[in-house]
N, C-alpha and C. Protein backbone atom coordinates (compact mmCIF):
# COMPACT_ATOMS: atom_id res chain seq x y z
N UNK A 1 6.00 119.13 -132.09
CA UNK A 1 6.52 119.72 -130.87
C UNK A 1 6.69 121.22 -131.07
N UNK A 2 6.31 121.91 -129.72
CA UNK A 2 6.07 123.11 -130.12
C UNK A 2 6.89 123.93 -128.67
N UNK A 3 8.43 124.61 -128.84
CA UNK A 3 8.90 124.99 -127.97
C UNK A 3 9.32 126.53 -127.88
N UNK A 4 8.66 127.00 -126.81
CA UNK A 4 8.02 128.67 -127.21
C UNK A 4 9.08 128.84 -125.72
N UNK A 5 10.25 130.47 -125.45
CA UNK A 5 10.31 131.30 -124.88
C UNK A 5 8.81 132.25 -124.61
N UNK A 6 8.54 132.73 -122.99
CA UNK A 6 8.11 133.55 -123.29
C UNK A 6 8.48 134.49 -122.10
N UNK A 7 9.21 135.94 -122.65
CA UNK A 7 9.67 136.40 -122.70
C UNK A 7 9.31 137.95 -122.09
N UNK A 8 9.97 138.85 -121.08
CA UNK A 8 8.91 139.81 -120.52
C UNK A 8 9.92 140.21 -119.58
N UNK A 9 9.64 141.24 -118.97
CA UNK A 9 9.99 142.02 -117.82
C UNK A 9 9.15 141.72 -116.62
N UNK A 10 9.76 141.43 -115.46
CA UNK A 10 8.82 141.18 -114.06
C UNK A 10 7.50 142.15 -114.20
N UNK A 11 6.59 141.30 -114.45
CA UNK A 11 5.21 141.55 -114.10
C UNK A 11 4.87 142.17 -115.83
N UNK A 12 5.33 141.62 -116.48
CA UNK A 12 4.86 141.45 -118.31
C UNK A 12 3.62 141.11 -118.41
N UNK A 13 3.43 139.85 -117.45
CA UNK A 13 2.38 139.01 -118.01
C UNK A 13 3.05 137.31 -118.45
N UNK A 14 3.62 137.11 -118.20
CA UNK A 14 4.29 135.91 -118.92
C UNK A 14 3.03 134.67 -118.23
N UNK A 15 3.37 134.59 -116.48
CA UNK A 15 2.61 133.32 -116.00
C UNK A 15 1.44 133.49 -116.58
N UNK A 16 0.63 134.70 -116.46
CA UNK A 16 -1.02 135.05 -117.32
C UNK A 16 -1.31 134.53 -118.75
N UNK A 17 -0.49 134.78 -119.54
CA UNK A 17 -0.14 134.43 -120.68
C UNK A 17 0.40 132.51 -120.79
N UNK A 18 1.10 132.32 -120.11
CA UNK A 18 1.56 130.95 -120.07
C UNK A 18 0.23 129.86 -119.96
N UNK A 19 -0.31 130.32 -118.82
CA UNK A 19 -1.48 129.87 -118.72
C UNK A 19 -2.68 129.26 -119.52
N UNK A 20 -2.72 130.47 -120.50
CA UNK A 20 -3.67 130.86 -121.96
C UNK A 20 -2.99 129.41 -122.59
N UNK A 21 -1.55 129.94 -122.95
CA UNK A 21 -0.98 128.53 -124.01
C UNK A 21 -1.09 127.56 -123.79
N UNK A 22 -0.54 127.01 -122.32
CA UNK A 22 -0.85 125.73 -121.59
C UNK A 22 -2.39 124.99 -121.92
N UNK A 23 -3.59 126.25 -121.77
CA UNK A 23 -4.77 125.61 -122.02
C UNK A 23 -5.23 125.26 -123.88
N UNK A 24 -4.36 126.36 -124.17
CA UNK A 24 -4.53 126.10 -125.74
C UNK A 24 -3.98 125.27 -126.57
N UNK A 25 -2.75 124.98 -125.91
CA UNK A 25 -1.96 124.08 -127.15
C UNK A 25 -1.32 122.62 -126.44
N UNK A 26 -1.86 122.52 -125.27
CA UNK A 26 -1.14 121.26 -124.48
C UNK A 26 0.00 121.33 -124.23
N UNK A 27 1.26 122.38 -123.99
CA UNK A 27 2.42 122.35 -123.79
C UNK A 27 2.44 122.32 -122.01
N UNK A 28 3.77 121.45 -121.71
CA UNK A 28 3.85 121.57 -120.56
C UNK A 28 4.80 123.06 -119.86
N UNK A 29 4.11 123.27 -119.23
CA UNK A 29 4.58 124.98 -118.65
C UNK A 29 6.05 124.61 -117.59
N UNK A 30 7.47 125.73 -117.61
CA UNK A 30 8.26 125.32 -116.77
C UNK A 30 8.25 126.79 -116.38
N UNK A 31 8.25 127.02 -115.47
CA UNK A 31 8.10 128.39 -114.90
C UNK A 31 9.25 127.79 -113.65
N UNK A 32 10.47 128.92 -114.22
CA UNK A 32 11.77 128.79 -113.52
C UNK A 32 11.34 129.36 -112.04
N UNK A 33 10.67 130.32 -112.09
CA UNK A 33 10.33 130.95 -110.56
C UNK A 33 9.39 130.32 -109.78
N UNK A 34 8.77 129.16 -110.40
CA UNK A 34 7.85 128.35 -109.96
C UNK A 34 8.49 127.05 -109.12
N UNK A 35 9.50 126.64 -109.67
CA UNK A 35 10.39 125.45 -109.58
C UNK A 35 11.19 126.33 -108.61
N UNK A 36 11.67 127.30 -108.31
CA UNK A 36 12.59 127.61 -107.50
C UNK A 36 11.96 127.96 -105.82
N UNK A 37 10.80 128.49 -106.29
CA UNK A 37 9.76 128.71 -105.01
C UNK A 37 9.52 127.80 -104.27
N UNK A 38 8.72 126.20 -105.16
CA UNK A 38 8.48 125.30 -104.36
C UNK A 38 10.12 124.88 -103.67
N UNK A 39 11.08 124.61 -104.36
CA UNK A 39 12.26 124.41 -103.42
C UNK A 39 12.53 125.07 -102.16
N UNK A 40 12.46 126.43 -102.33
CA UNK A 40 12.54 127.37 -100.96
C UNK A 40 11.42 126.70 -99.88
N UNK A 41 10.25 126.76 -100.33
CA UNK A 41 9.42 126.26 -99.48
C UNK A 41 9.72 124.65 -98.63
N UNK A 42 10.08 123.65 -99.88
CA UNK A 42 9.94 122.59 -99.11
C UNK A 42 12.08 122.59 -98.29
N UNK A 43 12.11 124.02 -98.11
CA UNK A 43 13.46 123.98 -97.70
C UNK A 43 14.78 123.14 -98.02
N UNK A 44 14.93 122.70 -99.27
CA UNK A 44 15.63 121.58 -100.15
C UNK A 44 17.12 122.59 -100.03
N UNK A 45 18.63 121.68 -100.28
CA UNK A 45 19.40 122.70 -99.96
C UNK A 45 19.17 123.60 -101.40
N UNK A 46 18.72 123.02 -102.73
CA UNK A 46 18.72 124.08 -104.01
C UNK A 46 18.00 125.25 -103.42
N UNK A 47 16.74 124.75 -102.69
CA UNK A 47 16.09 126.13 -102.60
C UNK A 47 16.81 127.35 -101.73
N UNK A 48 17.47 126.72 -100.52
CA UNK A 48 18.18 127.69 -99.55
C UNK A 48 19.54 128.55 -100.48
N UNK A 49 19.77 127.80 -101.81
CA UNK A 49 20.87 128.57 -102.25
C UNK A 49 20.10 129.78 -103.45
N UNK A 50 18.88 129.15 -103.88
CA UNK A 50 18.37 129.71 -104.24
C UNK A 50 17.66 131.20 -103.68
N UNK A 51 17.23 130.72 -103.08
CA UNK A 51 16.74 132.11 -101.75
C UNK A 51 17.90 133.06 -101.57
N UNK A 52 19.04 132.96 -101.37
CA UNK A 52 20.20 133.61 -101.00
C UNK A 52 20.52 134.67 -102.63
N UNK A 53 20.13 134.06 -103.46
CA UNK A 53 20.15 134.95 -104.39
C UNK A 53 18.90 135.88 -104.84
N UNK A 54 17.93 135.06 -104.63
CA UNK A 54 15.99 135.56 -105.02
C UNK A 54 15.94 136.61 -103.92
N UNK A 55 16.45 136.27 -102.80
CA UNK A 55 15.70 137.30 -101.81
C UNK A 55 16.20 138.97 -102.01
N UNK A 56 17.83 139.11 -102.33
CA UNK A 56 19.02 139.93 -103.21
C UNK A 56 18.25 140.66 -104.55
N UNK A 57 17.38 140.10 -105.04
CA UNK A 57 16.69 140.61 -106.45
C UNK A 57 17.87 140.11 -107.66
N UNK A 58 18.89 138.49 -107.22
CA UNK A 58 19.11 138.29 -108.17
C UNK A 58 19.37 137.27 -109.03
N UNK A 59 20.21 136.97 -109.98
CA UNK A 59 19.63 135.94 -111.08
C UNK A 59 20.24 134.05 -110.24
N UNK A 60 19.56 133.28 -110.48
CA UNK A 60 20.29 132.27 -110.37
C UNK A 60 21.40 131.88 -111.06
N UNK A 61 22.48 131.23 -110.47
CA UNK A 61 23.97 130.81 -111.48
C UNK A 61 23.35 129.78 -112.98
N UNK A 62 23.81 130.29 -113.91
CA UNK A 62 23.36 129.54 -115.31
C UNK A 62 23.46 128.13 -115.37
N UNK A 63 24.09 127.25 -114.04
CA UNK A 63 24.41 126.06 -114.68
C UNK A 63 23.51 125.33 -113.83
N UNK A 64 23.34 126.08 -112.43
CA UNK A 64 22.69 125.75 -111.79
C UNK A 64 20.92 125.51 -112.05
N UNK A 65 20.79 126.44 -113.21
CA UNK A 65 19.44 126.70 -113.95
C UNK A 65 19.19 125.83 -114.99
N UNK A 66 20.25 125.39 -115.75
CA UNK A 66 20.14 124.24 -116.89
C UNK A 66 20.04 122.96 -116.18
N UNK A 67 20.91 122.64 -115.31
CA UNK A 67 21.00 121.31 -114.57
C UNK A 67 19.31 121.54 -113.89
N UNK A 68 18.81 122.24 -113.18
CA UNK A 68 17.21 122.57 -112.82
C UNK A 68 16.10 121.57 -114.25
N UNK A 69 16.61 122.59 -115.65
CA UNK A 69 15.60 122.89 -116.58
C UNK A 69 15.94 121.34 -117.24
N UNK A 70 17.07 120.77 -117.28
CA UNK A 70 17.26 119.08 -118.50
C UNK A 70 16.30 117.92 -117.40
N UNK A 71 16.63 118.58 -115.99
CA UNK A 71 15.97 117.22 -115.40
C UNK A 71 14.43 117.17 -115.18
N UNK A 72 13.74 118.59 -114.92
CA UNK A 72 12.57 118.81 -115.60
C UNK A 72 11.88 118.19 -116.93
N UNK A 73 12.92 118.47 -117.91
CA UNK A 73 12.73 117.92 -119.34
C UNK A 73 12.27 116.13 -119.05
N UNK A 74 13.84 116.32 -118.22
CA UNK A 74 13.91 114.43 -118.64
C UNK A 74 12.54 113.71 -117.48
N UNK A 75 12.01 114.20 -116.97
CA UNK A 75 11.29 113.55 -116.01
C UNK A 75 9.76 113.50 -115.88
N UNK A 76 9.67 114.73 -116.92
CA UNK A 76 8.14 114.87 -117.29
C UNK A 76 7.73 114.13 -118.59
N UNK A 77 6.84 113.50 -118.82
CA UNK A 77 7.08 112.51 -120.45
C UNK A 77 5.98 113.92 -120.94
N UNK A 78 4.99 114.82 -120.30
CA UNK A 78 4.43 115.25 -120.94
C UNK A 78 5.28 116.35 -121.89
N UNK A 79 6.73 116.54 -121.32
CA UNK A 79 7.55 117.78 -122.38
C UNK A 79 7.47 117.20 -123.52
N UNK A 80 7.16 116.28 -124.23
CA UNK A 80 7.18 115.83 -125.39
C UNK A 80 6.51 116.28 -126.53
N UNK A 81 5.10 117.05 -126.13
CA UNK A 81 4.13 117.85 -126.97
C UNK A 81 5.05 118.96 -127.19
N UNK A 82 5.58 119.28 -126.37
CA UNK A 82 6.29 121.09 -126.49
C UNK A 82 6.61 121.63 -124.93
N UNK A 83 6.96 122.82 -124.97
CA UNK A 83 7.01 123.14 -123.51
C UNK A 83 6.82 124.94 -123.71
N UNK A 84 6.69 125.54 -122.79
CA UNK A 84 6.79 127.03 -122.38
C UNK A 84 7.82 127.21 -121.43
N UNK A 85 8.87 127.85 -121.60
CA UNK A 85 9.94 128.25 -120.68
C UNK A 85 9.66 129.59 -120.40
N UNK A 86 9.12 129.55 -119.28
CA UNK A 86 8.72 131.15 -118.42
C UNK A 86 10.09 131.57 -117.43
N UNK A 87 10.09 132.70 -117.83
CA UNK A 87 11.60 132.81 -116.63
C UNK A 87 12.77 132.54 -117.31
N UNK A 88 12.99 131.88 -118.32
CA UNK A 88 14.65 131.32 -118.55
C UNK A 88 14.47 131.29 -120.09
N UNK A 89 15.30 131.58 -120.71
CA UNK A 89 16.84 132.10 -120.51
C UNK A 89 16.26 133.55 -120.00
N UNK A 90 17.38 134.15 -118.92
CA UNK A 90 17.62 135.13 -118.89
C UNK A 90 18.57 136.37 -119.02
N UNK A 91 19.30 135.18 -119.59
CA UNK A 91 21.02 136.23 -119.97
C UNK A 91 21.41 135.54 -121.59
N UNK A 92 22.63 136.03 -122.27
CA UNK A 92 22.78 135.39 -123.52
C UNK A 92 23.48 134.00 -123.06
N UNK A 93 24.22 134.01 -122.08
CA UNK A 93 24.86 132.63 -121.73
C UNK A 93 23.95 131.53 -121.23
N UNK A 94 22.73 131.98 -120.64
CA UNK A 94 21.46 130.88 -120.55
C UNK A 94 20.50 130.33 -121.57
N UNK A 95 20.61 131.37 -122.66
CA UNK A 95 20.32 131.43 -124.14
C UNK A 95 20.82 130.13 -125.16
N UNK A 96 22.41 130.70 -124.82
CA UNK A 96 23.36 129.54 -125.68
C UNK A 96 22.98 127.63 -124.99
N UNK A 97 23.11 128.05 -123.38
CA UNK A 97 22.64 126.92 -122.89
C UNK A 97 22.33 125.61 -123.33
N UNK A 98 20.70 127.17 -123.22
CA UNK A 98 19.30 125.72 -123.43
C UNK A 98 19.59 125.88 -124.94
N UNK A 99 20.07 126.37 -125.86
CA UNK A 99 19.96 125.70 -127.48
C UNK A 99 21.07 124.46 -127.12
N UNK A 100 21.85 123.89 -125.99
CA UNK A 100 22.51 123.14 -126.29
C UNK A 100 22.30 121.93 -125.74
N UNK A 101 21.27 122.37 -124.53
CA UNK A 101 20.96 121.55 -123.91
C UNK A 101 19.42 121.03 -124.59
N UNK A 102 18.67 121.79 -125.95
CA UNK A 102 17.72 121.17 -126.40
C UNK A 102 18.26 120.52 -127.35
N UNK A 103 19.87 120.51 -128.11
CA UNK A 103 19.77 120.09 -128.99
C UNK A 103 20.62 118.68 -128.64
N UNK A 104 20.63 118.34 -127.44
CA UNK A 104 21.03 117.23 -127.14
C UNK A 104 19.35 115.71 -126.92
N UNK A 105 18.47 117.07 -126.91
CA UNK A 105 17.00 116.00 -127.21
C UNK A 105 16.88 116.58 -127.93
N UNK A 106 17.30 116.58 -129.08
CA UNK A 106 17.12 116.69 -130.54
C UNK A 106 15.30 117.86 -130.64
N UNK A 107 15.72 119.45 -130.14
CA UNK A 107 14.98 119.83 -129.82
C UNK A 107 15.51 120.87 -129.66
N UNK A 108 14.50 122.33 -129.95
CA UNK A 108 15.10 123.83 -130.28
C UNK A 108 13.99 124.78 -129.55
N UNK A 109 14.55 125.81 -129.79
CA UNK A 109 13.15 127.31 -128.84
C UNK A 109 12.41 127.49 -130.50
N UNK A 110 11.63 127.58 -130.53
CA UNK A 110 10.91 127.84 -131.79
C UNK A 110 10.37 128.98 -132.20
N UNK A 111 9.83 129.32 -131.12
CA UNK A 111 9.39 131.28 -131.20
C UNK A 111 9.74 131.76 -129.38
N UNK A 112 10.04 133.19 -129.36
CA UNK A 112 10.58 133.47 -128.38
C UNK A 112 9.44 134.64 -128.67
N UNK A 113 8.28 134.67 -127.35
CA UNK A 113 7.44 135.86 -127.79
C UNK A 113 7.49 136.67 -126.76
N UNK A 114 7.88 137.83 -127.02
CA UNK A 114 8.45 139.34 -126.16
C UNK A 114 7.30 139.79 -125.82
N UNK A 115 6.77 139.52 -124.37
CA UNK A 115 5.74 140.76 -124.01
C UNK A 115 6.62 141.82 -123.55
N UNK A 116 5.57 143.09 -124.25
CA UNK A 116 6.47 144.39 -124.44
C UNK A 116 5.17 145.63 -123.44
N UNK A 117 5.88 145.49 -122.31
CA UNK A 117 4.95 146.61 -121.40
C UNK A 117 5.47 147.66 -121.04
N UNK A 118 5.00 148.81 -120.63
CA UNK A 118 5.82 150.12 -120.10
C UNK A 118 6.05 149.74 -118.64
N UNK A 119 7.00 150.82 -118.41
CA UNK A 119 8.03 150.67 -117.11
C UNK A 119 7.14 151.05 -115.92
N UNK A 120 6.30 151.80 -115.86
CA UNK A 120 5.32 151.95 -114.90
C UNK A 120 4.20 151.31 -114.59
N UNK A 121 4.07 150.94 -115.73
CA UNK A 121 3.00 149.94 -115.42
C UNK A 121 3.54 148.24 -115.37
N UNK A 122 4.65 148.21 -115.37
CA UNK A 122 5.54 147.31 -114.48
C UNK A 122 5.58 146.91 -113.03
N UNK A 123 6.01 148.36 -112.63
CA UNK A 123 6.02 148.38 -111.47
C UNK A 123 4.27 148.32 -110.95
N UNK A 124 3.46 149.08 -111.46
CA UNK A 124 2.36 149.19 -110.71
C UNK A 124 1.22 147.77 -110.68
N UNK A 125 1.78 146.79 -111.24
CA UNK A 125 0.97 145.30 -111.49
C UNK A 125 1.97 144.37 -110.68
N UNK A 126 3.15 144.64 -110.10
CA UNK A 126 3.88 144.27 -109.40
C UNK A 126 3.61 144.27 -107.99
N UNK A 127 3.31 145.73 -107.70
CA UNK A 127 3.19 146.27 -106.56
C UNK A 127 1.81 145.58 -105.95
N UNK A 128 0.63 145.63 -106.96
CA UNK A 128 -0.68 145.17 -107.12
C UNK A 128 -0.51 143.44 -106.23
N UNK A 129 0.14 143.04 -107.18
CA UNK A 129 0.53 141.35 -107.26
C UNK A 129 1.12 141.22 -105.56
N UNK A 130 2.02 142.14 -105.27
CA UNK A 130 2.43 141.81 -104.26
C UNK A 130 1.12 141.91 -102.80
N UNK A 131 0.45 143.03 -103.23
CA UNK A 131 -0.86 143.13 -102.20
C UNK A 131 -1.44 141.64 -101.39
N UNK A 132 -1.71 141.26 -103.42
CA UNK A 132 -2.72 140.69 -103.28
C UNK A 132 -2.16 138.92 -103.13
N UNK A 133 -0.61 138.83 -103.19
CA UNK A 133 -0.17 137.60 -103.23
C UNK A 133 0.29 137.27 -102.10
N UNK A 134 0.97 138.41 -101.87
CA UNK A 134 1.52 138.12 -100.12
C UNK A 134 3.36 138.00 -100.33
N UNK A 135 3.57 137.69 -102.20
CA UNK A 135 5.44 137.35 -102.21
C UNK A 135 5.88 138.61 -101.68
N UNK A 136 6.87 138.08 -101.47
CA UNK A 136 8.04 139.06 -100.58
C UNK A 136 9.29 139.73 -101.14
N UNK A 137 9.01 138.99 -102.74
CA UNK A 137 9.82 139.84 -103.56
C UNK A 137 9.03 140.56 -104.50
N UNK A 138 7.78 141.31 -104.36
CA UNK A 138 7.07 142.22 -105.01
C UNK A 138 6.71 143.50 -104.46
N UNK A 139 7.93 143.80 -103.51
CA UNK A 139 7.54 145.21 -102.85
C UNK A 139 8.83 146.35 -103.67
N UNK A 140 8.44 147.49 -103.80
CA UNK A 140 9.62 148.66 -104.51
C UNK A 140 10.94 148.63 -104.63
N UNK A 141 11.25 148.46 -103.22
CA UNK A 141 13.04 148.14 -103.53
C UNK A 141 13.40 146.75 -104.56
N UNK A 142 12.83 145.57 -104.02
CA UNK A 142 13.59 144.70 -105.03
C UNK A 142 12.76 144.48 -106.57
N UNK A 143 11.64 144.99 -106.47
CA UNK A 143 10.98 145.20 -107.76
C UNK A 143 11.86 146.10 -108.86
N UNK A 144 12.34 147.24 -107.92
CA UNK A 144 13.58 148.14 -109.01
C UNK A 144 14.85 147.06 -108.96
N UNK A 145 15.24 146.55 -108.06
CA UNK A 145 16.48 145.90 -108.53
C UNK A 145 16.38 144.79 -109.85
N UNK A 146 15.40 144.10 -109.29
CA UNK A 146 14.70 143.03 -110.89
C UNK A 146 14.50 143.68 -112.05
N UNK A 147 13.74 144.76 -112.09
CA UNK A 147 13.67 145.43 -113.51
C UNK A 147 15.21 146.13 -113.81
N UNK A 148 15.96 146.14 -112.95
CA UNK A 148 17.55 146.76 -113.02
C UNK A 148 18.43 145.88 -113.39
N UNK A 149 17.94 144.39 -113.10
CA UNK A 149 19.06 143.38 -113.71
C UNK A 149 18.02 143.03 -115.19
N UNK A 150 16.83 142.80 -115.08
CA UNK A 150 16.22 142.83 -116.52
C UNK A 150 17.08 143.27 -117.62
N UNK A 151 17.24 145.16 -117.55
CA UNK A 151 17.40 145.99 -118.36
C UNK A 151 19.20 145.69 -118.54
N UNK A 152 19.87 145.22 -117.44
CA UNK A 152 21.08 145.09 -117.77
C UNK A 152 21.30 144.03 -118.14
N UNK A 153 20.85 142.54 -118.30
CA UNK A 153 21.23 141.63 -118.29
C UNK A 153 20.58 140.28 -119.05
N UNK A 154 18.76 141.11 -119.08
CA UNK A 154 17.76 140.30 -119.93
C UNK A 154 17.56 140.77 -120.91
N UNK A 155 17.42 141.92 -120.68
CA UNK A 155 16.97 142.70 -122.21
C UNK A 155 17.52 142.11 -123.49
N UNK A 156 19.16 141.89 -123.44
CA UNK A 156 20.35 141.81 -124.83
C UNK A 156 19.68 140.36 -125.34
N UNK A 157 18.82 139.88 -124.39
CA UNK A 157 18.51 138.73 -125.47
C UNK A 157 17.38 138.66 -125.90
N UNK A 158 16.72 140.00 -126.26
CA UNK A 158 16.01 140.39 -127.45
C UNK A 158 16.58 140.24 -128.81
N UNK A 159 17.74 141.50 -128.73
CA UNK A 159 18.55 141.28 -129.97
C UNK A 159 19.10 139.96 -130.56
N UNK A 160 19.48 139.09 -129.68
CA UNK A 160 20.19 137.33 -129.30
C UNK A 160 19.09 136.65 -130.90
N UNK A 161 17.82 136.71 -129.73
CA UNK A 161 16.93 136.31 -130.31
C UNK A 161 16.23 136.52 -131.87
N UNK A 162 16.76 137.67 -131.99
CA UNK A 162 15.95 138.24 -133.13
C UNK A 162 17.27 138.42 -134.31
N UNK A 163 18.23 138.36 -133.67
CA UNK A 163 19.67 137.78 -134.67
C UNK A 163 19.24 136.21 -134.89
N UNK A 164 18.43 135.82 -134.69
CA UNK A 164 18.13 133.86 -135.11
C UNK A 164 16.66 133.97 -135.55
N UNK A 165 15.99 135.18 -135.60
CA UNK A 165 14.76 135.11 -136.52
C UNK A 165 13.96 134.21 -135.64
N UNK A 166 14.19 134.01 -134.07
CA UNK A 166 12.94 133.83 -133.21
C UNK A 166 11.90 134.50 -132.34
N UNK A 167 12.35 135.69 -132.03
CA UNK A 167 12.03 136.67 -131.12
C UNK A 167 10.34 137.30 -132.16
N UNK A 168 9.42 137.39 -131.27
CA UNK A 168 8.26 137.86 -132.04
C UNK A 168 7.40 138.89 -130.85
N UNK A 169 7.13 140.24 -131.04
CA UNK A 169 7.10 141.13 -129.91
C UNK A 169 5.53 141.40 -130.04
N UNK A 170 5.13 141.09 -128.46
CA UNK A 170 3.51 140.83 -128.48
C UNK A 170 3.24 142.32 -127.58
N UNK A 171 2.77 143.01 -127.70
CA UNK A 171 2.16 144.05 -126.86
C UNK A 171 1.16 143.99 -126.04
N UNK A 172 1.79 143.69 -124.77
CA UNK A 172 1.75 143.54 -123.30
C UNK A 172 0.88 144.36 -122.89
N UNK A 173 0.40 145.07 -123.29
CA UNK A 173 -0.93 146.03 -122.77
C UNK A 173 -2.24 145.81 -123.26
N UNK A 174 -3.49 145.84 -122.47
CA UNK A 174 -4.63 145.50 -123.06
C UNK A 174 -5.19 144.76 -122.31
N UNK A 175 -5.96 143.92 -122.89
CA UNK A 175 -6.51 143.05 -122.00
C UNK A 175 -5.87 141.70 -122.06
N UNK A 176 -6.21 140.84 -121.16
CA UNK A 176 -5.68 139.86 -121.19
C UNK A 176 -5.94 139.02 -122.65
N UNK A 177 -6.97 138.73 -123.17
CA UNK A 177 -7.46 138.38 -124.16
C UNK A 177 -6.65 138.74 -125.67
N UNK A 178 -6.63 139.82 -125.24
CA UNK A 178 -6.55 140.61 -126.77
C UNK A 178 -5.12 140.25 -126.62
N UNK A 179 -3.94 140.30 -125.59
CA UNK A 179 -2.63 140.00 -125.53
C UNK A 179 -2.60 138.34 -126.06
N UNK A 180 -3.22 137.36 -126.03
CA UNK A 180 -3.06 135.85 -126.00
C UNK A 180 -3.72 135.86 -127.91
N UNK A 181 -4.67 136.95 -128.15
CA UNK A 181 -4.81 136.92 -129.71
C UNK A 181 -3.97 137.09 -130.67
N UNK A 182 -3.25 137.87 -129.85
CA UNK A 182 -1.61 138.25 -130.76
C UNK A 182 -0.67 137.13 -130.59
N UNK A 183 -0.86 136.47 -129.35
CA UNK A 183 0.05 135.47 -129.31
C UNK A 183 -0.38 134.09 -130.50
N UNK A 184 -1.15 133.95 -130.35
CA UNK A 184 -2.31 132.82 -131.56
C UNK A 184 -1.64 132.89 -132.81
N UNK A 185 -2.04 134.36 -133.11
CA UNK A 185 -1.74 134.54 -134.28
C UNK A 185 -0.05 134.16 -134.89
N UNK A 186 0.40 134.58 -133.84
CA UNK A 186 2.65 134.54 -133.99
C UNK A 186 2.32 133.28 -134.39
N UNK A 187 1.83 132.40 -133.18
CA UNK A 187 1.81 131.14 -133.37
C UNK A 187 1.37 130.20 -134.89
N UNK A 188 0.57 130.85 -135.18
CA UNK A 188 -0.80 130.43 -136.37
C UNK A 188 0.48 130.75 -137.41
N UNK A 189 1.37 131.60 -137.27
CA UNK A 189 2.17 131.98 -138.40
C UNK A 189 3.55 130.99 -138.45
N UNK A 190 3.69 130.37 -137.47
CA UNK A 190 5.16 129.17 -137.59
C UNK A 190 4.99 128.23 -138.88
């Protein structure tokens, strides 16, 4: 079992990257912003409470995100190979969480891999994304508020991470390719 953070600033690269792993190593992908979207859409009340915070540029409540992420766990038999947690943890208290809530299925984050991109070219693959996607949270104003709760609130669990000797920092620039070679390799090294 192979249970990877992966780790980034809005518009890092994480889903691009998730993708790569998913096809490479059989893990099942949980993409917190994925799970929260389809809710909004199929108008569920999680999603309407969800929306009330997403649309704001801000984080979902932590318990509300674990209770989301165990029943995910418990309902997919494919989490059993491993998983990719895209999106979550995003604070140190969502951090502590899921180590508590994996170690109740006898189960841990194993590498936490940091895509590491510049701040402009953040925004400008954001802005891109939003063109060409149509979301409604990829236009300037709440794109700065997201990279504003990032830097205040995601960032510290770099250090979190790398105080437990999981955190492994992939450089987010390049091509897509050459970013998922570095990831291989972290990997190739567990």
């Amino acid at each position: 079992m192979l249970n990877v953070v992966i780790f980034g600033a809005p518009g890092s690269g994480k889903g691009t990257q998730s993708e790569k792993l998913i096809n490479e190593y059989g893990l099942f992908h949980i993409s917190t912003g994925d799970v929260l979207r389809e809710q909004i859409a199929k108008g569920t009340e999680l999603g309407k409470t969800a929306d009330s915070y997403i649309s704001k540029g801000q984080l979902i409540p932590d318990d509300l995100m674990v209770d989301i992420l165990a029943h995910v766990l418990d309902s997919h038999e494919e989490c059993k190979k491993g998983v990719i947690f895209d999106g979550f943890p995003r604070t140190i208290a969502q951090a502590e969480a899921l180590t508590r809530m994996l170690a109740e299925r006898q189960a841990q984050v194993d590498v936490v891999l940091g895509l590491e991109v510049e701040e402009q070219e953040l925004i400008d693959r954001l802005l891109k994304r939003g063109q060409v996607s149509g979301r409604s949270d990829d236009n300037l104003e709440t794109i700065q508020k997201r990279l504003d709760v990032y830097h205040n609130q995601t960032k510290p669990l770099k250090d979190f991470y790398q105080k437990e000797n999981k955190y492994r920092a992939i450089p987010g620039m390049g091509s897509i390719d050459d970013i998922f070679e570095n990831i291989k390799s972290v990997i190739g090294s567990l």
